[in-house]
C-alpha atoms as a PDB file:
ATOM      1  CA  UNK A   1       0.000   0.000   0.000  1.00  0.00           C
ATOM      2  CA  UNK A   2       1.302   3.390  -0.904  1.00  0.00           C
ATOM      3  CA  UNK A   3       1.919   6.336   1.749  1.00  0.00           C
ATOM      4  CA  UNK A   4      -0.138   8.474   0.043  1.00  0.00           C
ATOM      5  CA  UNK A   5      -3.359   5.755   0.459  1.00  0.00           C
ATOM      6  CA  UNK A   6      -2.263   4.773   4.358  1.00  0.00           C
ATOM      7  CA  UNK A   7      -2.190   8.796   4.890  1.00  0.00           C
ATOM      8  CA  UNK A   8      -5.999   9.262   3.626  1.00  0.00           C
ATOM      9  CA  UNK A   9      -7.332   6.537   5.730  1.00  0.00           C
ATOM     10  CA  UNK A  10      -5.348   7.736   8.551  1.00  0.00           C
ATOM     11  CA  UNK A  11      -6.917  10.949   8.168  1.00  0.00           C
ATOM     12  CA  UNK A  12     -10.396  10.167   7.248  1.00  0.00           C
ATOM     13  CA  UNK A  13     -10.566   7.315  10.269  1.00  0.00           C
ATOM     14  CA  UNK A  14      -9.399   9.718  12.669  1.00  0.00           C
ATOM     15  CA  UNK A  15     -12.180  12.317  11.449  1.00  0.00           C
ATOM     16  CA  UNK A  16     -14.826   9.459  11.830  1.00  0.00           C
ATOM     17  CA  UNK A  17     -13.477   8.728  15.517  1.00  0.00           C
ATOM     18  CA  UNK A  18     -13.741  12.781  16.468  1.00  0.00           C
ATOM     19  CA  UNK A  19     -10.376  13.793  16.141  1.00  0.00           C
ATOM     20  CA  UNK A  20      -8.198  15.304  13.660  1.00  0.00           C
ATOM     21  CA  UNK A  21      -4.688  14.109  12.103  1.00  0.00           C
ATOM     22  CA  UNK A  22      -2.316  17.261  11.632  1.00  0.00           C
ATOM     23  CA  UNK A  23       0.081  17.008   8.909  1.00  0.00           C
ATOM     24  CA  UNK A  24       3.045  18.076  10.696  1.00  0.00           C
ATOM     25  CA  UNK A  25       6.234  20.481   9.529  1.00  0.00           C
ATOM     26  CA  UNK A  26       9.700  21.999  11.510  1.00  0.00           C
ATOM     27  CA  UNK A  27      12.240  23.726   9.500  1.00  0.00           C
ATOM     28  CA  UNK A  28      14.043  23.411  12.632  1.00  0.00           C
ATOM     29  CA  UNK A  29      13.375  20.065  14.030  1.00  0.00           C
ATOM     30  CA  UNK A  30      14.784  17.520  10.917  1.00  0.00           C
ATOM     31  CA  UNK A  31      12.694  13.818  11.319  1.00  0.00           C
ATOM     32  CA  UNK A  32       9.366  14.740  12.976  1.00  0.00           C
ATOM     33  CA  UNK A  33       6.666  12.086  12.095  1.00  0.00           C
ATOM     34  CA  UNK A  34       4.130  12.890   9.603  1.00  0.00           C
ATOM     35  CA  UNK A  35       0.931  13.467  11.572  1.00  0.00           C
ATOM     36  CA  UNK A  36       0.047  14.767  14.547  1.00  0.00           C
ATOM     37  CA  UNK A  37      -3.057  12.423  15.414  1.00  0.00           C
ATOM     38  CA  UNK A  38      -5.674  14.633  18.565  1.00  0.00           C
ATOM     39  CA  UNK A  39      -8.100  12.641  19.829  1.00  0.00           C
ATOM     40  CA  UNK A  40     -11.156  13.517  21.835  1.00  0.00           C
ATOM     41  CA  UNK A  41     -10.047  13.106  25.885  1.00  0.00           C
ATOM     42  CA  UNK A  42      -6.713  15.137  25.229  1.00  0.00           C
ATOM     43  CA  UNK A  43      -5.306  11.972  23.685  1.00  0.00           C
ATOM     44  CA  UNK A  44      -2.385  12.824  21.388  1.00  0.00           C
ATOM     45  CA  UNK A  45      -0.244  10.319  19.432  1.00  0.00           C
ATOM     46  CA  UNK A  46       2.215  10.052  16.438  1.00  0.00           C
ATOM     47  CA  UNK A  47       2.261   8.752  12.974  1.00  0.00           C
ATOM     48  CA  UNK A  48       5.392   8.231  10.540  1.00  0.00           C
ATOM     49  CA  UNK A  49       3.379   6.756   7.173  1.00  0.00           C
ATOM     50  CA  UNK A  50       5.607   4.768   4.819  1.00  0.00           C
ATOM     51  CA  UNK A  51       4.727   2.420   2.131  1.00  0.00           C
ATOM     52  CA  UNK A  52       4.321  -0.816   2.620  1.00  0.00           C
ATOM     53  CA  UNK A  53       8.259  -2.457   3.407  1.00  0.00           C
ATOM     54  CA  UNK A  54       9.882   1.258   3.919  1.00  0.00           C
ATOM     55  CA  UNK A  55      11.637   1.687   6.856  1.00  0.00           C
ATOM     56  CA  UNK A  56      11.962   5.321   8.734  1.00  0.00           C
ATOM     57  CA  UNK A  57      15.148   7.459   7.888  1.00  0.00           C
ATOM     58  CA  UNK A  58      17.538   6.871  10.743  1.00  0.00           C
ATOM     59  CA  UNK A  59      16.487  10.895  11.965  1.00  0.00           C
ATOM     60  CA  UNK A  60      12.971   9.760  11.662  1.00  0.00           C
ATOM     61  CA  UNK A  61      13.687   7.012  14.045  1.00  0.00           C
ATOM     62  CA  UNK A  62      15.867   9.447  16.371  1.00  0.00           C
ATOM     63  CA  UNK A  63      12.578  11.785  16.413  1.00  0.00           C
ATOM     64  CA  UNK A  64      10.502   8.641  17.140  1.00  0.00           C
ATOM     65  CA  UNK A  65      12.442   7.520  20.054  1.00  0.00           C
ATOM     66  CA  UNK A  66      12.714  10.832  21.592  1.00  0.00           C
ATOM     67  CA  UNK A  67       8.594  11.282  21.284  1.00  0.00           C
ATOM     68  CA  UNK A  68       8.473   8.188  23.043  1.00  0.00           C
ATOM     69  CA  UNK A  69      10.591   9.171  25.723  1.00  0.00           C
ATOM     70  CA  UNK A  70       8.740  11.843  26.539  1.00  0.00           C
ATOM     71  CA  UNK A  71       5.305   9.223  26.572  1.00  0.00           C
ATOM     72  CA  UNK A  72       3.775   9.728  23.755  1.00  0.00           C
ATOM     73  CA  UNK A  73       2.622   7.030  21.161  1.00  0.00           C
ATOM     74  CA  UNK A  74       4.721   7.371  18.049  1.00  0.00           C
ATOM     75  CA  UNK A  75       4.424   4.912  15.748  1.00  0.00           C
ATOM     76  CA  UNK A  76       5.387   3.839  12.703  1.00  0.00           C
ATOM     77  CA  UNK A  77       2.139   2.790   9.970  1.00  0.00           C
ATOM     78  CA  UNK A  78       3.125   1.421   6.848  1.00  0.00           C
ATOM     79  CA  UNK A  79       0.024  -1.158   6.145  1.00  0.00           C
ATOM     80  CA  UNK A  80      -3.440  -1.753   6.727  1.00  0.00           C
ATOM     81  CA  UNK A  81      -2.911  -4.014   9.724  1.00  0.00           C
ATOM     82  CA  UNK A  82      -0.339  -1.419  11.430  1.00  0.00           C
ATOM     83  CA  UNK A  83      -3.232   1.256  10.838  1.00  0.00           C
ATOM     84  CA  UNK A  84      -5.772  -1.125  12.583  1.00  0.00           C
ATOM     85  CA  UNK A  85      -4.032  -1.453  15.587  1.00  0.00           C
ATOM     86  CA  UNK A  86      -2.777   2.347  15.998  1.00  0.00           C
ATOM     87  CA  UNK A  87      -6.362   3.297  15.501  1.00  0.00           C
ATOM     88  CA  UNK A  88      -7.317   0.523  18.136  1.00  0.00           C
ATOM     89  CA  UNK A  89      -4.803   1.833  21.100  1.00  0.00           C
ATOM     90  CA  UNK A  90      -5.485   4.988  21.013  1.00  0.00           C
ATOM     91  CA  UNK A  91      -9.081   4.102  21.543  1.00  0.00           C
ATOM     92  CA  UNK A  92      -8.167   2.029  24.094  1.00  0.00           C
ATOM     93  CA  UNK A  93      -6.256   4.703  26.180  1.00  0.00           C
END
């Protein structure tokens, strides 16, 4: 599945659940994951989208690791299945 594809579900599933999936930017922070995903509840969480069999940039993985240092859910989605089972923690939290 292409990034592009993962990315719209992301975003419309997220819309259907109540919350809203921020495409995110830094000129000044080099690897930040691709969405910002805000849940109703003040639930926030963190999506790098790659297609299918693409792995994260090693500064992509640096930014992931830090996020999850600090406690927040950052996650990698690169299929259907992965998308299934971000979508089901955070409703879970």
């Amino acid at each position: 599945m292409n990034e592009k594809l993962i990315e719209k579900k992301l975003r419309d599933k997220v819309k259907s659940l109540g919350g809203i999936a921020l495409k995110l930017y830094s000129a000044y922070h080099i690897g930040l994951p691709d969405r910002l995903v805000l849940m109703p509840g003040g639930k926030a969480a963190f999506a790098e989208i790659k297609t299918t069999g693409k792995k994260p940039t090693m500064l992509q993985e640096k930014a992931i690791a830090e996020l999850q240092a600090l406690g927040f859910k950052a996650l990698v989605i690169d299929s259907q299945e992965r998308l299934n089972k971000f979508l089901e923690e955070l409703r879970n939290e």
